[in-house]
N, C-alpha and C. Protein backbone atom coordinates (compact mmCIF):
# COMPACT_ATOMS: atom_id res chain seq x y z
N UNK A 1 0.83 -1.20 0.00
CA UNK A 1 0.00 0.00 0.00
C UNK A 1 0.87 1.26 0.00
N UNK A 2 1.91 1.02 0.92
CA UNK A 2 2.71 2.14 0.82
C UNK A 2 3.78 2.56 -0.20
N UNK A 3 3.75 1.44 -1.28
CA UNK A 3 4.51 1.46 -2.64
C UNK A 3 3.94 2.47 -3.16
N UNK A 4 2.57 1.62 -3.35
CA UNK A 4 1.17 2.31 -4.40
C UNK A 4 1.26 3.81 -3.96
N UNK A 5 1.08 4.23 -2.83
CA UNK A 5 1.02 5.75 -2.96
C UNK A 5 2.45 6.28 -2.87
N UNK A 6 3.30 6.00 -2.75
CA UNK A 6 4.59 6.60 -3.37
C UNK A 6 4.57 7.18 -5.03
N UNK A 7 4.27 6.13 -5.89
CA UNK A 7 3.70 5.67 -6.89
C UNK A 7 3.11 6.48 -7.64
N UNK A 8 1.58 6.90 -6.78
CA UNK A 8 0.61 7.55 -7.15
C UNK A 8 0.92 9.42 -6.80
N UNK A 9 2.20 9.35 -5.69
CA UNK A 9 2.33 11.11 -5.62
C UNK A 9 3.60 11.31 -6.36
N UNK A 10 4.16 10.50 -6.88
CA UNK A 10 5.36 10.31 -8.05
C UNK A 10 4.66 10.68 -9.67
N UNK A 11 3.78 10.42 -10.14
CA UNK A 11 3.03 10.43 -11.35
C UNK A 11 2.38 11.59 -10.99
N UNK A 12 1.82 11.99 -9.83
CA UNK A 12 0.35 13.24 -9.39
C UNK A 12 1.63 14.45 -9.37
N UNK A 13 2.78 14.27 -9.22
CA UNK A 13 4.08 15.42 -9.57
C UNK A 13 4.13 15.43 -11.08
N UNK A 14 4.48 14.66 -11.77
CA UNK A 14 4.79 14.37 -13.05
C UNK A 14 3.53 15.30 -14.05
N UNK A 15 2.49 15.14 -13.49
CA UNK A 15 1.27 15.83 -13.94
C UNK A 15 1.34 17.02 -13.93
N UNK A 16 1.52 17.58 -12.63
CA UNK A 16 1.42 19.08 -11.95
C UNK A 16 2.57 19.44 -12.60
N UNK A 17 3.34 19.16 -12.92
CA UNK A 17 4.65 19.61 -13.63
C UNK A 17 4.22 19.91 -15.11
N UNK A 18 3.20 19.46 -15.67
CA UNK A 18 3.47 19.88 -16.96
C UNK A 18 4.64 18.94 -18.53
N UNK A 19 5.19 18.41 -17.99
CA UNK A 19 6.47 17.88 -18.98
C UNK A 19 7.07 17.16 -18.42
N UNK A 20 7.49 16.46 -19.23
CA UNK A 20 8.70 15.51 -18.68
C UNK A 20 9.97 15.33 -20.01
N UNK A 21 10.61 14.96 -19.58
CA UNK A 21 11.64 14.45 -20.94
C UNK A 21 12.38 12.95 -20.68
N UNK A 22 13.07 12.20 -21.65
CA UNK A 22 13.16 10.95 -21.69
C UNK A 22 14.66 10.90 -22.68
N UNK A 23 15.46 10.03 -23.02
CA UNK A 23 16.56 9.98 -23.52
C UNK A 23 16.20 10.34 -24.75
N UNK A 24 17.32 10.56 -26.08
CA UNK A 24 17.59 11.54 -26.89
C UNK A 24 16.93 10.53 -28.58
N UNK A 25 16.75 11.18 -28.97
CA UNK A 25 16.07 10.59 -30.40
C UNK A 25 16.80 10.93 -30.87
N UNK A 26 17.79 12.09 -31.33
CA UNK A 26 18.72 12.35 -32.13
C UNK A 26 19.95 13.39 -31.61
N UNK A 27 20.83 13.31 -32.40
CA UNK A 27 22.08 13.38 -31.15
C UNK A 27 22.90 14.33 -32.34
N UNK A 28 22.94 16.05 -33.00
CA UNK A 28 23.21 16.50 -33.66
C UNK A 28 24.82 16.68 -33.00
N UNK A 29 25.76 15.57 -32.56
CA UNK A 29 27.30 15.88 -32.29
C UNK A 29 28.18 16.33 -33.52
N UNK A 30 27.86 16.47 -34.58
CA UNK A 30 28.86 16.56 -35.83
C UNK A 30 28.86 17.81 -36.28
N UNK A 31 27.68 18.52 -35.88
CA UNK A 31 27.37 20.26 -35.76
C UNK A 31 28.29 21.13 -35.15
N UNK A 32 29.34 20.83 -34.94
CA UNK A 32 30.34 21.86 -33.89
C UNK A 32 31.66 22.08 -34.59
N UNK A 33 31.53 22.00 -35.82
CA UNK A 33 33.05 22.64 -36.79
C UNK A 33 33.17 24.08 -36.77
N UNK A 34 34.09 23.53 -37.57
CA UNK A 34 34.35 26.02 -37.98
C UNK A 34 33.77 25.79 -38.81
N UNK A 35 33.21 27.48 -38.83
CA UNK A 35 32.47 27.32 -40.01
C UNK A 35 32.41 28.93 -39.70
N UNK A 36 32.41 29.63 -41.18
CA UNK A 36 32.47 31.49 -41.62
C UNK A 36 31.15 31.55 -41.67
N UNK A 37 30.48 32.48 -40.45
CA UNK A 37 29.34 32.88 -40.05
C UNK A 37 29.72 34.75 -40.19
N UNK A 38 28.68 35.09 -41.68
CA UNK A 38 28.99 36.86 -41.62
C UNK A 38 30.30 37.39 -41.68
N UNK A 39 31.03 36.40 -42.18
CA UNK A 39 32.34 37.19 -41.87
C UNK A 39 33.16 36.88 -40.93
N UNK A 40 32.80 35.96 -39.99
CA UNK A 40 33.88 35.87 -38.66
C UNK A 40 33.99 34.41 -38.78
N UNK A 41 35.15 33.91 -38.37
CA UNK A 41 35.57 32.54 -38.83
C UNK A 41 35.21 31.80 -37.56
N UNK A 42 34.20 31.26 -37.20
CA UNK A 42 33.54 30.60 -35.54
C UNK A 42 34.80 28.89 -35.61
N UNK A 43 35.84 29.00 -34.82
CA UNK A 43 36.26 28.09 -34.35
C UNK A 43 35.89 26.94 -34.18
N UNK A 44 36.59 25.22 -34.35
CA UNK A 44 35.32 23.94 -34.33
C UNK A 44 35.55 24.04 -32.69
N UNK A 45 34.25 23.80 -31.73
CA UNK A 45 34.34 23.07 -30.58
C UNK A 45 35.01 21.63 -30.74
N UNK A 46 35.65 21.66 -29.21
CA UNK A 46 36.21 20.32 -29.23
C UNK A 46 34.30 19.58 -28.55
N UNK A 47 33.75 19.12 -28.85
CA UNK A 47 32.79 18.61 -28.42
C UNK A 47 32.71 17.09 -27.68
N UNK A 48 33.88 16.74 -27.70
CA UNK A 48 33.78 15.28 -27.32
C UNK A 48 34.60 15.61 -25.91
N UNK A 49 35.17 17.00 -25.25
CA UNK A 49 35.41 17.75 -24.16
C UNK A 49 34.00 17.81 -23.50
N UNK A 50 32.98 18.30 -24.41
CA UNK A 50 31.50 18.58 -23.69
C UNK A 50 30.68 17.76 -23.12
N UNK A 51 30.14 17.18 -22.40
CA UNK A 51 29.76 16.08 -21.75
C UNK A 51 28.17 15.81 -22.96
N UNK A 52 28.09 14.36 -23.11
CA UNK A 52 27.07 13.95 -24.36
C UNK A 52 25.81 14.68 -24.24
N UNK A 53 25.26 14.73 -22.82
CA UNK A 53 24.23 15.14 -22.66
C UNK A 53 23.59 16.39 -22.77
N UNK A 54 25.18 17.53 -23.26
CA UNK A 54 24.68 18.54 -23.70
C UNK A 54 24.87 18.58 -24.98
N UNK A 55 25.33 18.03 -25.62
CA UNK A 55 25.31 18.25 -27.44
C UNK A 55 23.65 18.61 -27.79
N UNK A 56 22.95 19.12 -28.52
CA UNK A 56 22.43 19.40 -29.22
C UNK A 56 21.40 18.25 -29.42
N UNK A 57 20.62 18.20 -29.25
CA UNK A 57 19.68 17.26 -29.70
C UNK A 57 18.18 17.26 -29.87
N UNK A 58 17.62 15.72 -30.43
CA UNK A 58 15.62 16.04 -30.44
C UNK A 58 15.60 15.18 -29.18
N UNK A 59 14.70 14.96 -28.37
CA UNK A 59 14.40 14.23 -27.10
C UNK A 59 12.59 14.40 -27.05
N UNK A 60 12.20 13.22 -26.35
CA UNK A 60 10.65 13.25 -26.31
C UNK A 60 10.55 14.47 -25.29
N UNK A 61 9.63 15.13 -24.96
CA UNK A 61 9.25 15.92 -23.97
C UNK A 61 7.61 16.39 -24.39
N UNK A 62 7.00 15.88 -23.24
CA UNK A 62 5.75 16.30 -23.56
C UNK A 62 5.41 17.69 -22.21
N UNK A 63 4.67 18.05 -22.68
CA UNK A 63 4.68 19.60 -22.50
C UNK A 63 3.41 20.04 -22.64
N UNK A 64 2.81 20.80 -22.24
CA UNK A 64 1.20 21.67 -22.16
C UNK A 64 1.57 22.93 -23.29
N UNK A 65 2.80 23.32 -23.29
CA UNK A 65 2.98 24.58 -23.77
C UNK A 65 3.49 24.63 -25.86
N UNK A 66 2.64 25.42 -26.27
CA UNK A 66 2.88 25.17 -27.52
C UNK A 66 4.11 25.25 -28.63
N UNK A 67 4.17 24.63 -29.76
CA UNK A 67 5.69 24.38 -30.27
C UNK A 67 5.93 25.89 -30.22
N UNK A 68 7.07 26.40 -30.43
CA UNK A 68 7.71 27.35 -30.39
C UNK A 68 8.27 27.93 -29.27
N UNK A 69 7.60 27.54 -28.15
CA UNK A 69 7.59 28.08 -26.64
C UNK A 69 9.21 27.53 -26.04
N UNK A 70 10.30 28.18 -25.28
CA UNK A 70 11.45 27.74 -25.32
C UNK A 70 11.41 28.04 -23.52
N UNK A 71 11.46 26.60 -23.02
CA UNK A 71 11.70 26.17 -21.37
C UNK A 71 12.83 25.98 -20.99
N UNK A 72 13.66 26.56 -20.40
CA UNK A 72 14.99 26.84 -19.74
C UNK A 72 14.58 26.12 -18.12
N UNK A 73 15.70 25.19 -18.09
CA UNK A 73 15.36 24.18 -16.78
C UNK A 73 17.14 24.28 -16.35
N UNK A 74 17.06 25.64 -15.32
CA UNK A 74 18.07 26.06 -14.94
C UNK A 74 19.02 25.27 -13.97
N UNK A 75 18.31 24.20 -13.04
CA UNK A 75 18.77 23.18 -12.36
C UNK A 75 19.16 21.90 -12.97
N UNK A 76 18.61 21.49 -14.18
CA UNK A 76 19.49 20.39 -15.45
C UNK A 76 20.47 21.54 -16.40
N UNK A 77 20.27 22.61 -16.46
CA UNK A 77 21.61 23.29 -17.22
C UNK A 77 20.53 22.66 -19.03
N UNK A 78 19.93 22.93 -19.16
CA UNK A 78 18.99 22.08 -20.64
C UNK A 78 17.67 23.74 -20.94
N UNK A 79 18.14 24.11 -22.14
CA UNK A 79 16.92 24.81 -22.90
C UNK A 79 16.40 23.40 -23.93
N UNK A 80 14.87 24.02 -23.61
CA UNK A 80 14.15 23.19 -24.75
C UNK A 80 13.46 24.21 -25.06
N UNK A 81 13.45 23.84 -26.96
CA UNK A 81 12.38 24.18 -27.62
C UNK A 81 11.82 23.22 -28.09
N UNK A 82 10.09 23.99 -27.58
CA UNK A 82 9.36 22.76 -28.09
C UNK A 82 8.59 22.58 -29.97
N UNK A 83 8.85 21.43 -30.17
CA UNK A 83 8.44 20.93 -31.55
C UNK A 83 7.45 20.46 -31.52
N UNK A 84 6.75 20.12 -30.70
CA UNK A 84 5.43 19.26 -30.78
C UNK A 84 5.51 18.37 -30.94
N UNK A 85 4.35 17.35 -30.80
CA UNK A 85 4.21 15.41 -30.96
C UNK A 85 4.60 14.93 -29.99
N UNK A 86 5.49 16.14 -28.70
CA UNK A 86 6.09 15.24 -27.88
C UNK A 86 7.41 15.35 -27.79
N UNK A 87 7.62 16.25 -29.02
CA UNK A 87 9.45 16.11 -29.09
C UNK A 87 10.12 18.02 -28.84
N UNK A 88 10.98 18.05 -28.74
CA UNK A 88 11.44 19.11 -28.48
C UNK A 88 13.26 19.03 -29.13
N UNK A 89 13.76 20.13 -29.58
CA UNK A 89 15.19 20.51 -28.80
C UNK A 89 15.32 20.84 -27.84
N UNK A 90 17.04 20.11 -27.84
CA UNK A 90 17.09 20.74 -26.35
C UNK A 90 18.62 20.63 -26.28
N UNK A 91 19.25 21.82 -25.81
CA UNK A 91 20.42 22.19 -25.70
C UNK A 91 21.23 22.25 -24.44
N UNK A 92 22.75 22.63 -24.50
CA UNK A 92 23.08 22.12 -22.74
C UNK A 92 23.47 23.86 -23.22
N UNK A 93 23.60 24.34 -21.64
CA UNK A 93 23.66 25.85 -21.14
C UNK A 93 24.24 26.11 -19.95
N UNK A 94 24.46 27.01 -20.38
CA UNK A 94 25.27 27.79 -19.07
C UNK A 94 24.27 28.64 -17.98
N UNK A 95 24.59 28.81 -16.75
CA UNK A 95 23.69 29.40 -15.88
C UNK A 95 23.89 30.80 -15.35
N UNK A 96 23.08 31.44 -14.66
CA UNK A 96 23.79 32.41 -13.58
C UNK A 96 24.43 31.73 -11.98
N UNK A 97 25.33 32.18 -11.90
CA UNK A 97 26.24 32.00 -10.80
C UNK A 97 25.66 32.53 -9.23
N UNK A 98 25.60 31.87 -8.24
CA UNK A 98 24.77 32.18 -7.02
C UNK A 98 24.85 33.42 -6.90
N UNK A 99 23.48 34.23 -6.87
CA UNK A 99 22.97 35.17 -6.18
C UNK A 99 22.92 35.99 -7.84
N UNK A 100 23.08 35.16 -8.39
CA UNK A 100 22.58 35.90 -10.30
C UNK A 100 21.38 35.10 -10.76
N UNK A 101 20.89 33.87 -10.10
CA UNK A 101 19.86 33.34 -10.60
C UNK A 101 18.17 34.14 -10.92
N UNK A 102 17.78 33.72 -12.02
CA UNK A 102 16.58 34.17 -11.57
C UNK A 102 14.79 33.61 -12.54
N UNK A 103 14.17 33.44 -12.82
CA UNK A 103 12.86 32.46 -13.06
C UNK A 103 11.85 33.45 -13.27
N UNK A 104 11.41 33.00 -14.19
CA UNK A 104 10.04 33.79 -14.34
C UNK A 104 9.44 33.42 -16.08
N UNK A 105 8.62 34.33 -16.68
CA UNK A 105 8.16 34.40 -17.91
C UNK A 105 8.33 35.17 -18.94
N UNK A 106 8.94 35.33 -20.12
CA UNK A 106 9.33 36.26 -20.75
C UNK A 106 8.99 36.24 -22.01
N UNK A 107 9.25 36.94 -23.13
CA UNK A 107 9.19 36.85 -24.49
C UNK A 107 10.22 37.06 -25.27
N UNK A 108 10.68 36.86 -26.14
CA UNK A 108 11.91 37.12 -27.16
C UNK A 108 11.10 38.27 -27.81
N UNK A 109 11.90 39.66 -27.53
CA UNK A 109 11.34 40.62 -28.53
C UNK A 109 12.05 41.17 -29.44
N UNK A 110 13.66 40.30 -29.32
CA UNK A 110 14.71 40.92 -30.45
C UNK A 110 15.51 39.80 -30.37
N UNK A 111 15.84 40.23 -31.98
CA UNK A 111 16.74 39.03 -32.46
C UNK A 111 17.91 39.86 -33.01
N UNK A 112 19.23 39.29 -32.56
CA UNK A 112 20.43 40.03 -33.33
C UNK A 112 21.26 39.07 -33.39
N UNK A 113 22.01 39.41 -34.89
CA UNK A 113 23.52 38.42 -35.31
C UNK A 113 24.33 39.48 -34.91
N UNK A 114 25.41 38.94 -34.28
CA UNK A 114 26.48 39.24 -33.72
C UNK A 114 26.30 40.21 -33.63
N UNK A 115 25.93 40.49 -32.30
CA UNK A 115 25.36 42.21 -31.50
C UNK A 115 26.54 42.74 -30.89
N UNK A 116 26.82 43.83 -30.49
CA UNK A 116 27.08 44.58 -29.83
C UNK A 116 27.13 44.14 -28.00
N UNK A 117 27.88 44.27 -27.29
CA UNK A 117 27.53 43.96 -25.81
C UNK A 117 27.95 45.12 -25.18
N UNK A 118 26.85 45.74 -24.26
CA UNK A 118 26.99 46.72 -23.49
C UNK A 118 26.95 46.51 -21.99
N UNK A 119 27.84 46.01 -21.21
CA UNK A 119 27.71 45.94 -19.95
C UNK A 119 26.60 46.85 -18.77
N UNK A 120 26.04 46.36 -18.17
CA UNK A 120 25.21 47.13 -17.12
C UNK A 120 25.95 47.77 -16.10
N UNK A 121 25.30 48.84 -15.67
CA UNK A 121 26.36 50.12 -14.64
C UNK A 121 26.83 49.13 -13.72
N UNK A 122 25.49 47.99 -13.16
CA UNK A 122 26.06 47.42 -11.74
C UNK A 122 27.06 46.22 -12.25
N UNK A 123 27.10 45.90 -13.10
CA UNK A 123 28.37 45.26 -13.51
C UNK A 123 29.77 46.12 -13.50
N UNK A 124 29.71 46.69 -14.27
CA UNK A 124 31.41 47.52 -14.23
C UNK A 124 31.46 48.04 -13.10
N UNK A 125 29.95 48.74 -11.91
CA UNK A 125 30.45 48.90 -10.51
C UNK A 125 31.57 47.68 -10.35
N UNK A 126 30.89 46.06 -10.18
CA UNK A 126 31.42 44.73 -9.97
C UNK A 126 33.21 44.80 -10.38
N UNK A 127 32.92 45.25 -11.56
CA UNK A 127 34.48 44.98 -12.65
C UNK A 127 34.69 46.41 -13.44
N UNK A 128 35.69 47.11 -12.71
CA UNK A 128 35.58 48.79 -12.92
C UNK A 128 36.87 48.36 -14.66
N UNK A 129 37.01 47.26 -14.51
CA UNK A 129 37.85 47.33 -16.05
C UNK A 129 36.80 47.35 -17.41
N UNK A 130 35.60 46.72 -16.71
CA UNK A 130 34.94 46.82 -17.97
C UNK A 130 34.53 48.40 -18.92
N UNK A 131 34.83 48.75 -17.73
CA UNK A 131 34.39 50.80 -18.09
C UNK A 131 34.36 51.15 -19.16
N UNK A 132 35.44 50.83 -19.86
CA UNK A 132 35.66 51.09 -21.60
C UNK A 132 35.16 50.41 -22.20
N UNK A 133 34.20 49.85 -21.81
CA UNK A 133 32.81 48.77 -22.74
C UNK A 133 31.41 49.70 -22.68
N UNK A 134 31.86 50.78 -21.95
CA UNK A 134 30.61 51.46 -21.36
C UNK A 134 29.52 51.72 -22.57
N UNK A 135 29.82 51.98 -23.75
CA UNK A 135 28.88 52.42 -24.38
C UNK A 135 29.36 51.42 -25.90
N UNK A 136 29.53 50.16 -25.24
CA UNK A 136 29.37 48.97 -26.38
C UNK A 136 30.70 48.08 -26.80
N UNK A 137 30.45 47.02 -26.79
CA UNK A 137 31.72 46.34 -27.10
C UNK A 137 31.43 45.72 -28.33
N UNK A 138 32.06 45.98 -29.51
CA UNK A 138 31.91 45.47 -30.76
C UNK A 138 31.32 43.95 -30.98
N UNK A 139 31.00 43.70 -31.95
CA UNK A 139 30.57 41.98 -31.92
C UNK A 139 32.37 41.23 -32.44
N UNK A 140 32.23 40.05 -32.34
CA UNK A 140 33.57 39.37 -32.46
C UNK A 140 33.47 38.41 -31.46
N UNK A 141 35.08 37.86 -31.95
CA UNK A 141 34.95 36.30 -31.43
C UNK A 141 34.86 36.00 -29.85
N UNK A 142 35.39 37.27 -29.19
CA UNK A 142 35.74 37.71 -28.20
C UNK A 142 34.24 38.18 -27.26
N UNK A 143 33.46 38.53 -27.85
CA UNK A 143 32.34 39.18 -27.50
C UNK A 143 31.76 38.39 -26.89
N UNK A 144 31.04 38.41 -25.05
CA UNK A 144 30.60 37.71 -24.52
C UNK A 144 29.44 37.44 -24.91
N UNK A 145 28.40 38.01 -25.93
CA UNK A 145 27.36 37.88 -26.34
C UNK A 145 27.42 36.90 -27.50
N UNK A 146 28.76 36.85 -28.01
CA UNK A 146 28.64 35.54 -28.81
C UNK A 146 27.92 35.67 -30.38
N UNK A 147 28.17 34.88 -31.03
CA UNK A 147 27.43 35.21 -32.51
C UNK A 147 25.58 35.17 -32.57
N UNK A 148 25.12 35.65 -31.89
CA UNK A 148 23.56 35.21 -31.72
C UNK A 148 23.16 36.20 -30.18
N UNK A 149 22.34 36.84 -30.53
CA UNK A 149 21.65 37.22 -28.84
C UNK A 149 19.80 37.28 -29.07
N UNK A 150 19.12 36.87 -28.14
CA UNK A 150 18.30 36.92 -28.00
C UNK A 150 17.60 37.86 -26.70
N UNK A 151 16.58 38.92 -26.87
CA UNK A 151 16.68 39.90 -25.60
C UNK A 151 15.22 39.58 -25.40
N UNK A 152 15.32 38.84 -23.77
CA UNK A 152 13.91 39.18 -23.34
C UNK A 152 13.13 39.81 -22.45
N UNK A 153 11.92 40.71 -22.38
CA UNK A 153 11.42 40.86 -22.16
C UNK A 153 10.01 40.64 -21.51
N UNK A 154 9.69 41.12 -20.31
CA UNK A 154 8.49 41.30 -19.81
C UNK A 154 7.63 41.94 -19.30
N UNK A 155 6.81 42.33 -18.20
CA UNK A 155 5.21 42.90 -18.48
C UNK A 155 5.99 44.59 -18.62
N UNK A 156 7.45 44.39 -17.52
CA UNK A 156 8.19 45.67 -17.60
C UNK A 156 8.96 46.55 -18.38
N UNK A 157 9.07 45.16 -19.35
CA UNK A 157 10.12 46.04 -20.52
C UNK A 157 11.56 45.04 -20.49
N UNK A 158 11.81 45.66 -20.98
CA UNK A 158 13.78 44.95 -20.97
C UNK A 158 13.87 43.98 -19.65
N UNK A 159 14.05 42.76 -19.58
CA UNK A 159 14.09 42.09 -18.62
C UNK A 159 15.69 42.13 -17.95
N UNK A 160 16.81 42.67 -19.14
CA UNK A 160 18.28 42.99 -18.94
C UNK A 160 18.65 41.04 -19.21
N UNK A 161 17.79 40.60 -19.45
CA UNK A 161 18.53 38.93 -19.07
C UNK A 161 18.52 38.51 -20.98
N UNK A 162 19.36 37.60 -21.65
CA UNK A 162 19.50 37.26 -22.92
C UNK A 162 19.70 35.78 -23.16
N UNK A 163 19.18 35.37 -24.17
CA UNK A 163 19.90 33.72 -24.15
C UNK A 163 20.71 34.52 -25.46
N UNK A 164 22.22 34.13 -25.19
CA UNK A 164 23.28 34.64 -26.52
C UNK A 164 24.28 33.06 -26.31
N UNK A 165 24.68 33.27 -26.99
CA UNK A 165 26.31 32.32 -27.87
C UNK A 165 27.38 33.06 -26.76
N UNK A 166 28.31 32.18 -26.91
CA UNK A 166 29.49 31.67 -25.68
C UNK A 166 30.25 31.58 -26.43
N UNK A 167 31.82 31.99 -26.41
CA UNK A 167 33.29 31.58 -26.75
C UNK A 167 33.72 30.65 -25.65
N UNK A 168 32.93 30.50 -24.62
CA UNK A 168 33.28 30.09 -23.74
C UNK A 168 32.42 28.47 -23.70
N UNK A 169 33.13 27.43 -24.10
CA UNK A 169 32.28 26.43 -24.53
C UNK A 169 32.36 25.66 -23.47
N UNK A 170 33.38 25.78 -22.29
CA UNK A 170 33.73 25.06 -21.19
C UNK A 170 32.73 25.47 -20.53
N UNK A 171 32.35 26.35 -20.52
CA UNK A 171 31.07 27.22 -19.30
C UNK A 171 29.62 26.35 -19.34
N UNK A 172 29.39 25.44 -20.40
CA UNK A 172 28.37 24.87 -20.85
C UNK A 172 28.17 23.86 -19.43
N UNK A 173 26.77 23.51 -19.18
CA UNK A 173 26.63 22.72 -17.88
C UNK A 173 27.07 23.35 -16.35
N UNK A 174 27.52 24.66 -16.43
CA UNK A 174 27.93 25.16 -15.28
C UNK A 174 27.45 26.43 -14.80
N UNK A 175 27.08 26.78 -13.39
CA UNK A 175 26.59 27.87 -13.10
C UNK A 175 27.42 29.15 -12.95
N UNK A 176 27.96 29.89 -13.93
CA UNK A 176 29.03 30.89 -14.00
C UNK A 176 29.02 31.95 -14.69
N UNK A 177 27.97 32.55 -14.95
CA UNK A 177 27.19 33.76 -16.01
C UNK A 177 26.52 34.70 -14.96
N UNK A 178 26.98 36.04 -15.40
CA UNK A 178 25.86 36.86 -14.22
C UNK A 178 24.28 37.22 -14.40
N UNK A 179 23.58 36.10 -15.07
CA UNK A 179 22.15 36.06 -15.11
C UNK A 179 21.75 35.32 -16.45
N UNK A 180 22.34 35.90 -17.48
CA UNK A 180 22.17 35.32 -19.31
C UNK A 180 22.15 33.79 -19.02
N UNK A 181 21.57 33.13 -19.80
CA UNK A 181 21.48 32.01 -20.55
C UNK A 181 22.22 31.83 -21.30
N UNK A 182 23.55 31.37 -21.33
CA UNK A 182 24.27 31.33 -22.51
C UNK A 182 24.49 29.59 -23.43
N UNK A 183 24.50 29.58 -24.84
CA UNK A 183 24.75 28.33 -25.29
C UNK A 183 26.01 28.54 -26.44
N UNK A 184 26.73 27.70 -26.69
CA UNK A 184 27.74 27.38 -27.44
C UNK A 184 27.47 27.76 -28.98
N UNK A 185 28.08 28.56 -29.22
CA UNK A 185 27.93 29.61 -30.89
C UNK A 185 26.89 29.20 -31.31
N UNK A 186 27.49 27.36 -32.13
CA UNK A 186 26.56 26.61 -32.80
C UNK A 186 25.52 26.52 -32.57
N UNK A 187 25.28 26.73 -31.09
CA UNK A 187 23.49 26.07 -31.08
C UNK A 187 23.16 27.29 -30.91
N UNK A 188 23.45 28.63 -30.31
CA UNK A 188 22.69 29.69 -30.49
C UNK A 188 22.10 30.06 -31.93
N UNK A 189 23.41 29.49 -32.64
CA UNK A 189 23.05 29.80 -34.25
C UNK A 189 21.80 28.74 -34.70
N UNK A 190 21.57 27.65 -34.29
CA UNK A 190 20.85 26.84 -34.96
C UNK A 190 19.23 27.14 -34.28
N UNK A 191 19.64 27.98 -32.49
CA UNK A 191 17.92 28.12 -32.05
C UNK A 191 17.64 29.30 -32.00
N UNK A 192 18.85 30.53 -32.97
CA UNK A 192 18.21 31.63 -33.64
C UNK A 192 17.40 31.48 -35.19
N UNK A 193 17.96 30.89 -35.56
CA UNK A 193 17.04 30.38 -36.92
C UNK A 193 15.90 29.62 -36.25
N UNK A 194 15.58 28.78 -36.04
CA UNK A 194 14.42 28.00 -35.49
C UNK A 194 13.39 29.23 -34.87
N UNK A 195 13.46 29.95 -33.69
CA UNK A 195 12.39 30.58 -32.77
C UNK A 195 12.59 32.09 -33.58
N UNK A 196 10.99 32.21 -32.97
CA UNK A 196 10.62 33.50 -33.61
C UNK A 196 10.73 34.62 -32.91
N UNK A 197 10.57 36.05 -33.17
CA UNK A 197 10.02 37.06 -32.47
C UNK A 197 8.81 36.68 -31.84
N UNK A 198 8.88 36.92 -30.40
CA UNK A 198 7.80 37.16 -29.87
C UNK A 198 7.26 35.41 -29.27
N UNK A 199 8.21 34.73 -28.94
CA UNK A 199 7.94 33.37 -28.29
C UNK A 199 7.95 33.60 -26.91
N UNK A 200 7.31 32.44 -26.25
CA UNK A 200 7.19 32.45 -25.06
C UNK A 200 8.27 31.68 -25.02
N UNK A 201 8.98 32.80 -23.59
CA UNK A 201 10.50 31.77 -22.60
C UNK A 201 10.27 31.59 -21.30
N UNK A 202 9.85 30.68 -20.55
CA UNK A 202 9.92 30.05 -19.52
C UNK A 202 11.06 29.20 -18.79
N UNK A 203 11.77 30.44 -17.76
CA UNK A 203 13.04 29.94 -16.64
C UNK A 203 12.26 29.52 -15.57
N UNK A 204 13.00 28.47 -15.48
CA UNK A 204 12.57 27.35 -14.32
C UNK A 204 13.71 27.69 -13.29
């Protein structure tokens, strides 16, 4: 009896949750070469450095929320976008670093290739070297925003938080970003083409 309702508040979670996900249907590892994006020559990841479970992939995930909608599950380090039928992408990511975390509901209301990065005041307070970024740091390989940024927004306006592209491919699976969502060039590049203006983003 006391199996059975273990059982039964194990599945009655599974429900209330909304989604679940299950091992990988397809496993896009061969996606991480160089390759001349606009002009800038994007370096190959060593990817077989990256642990499997973040490469790039389709995975079942069933979900309440409709295809296009992109769920950031900040405690697995995993964005999914959802595809419908059940299936989703889903990418490995970088986090914010304790006391940078943060959850809520947002929208993608801008899309940019290789943007510009402008540090926030309370950052360069943090790191007074960044100062000479004050009013923009060029795009490049170097650019913490990476070849891809996505800016979202909510009921307030500028949420200040982005899912962008990483030079930093080691950072993937780890909590070390001061709030952004960040993913590895390639896949920013592959889930800026995919999602639209104006999707729903849900941080967990």
């Amino acid at each position: 009896m006391r199996m059975q309702k273990l059982l039964l508040a194990a599945m009655l979670a599974t429900a209330l949750a909304g989604c679940s996900t299950v091992g990988p249907m397809r496993i896009f590892s061969d996606d991480y070469g160089p390759r001349v994006d606009a002009g800038y020559q994007l370096p190959r990841i060593p990817i077989s450095k990256v642990p499997r479970k973040y490469h790039r992939q389709i995975v079942r995930y069933e979900t309440k929320e409709k295809p296009g909608t992109v769920i950031v599950d900040t405690k697995e380090k995993f964005l999914y976008l959802v595809l419908g039928d059940g299936e989703a992408m889903r990418y490995g990511i970088g986090v914010g670093r304790e006391g940078f975390e943060w959850q809520g509901t947002a929208r993608i209301a801008m899309k940019r290739e290789w943007p510009t990065w402008t540090p926030p005041a309370a950052m360069i307070k943090r790191q007074p070297e960044l100062a000479k970024w004050r009013n923009g740091m060029p795009p490049g390989l170097n650019n913490p925003l990476g070849a891809r940024a996505l800016y979202l927004f909510n009921k307030g306006g500028d949420s200040g938080y982005r899912l962008h592209g990483s030079p930093e491919w080691n950072s993937i699976g780890h909590a070390m970003s001061s709030g952004c969502i960040r993913l590895m060039n390639q896949d920013i590049i592959d889930l800026y083409d995919r999602v639209q203006v104006g999707a729903k983003v849900i941080v967990k």
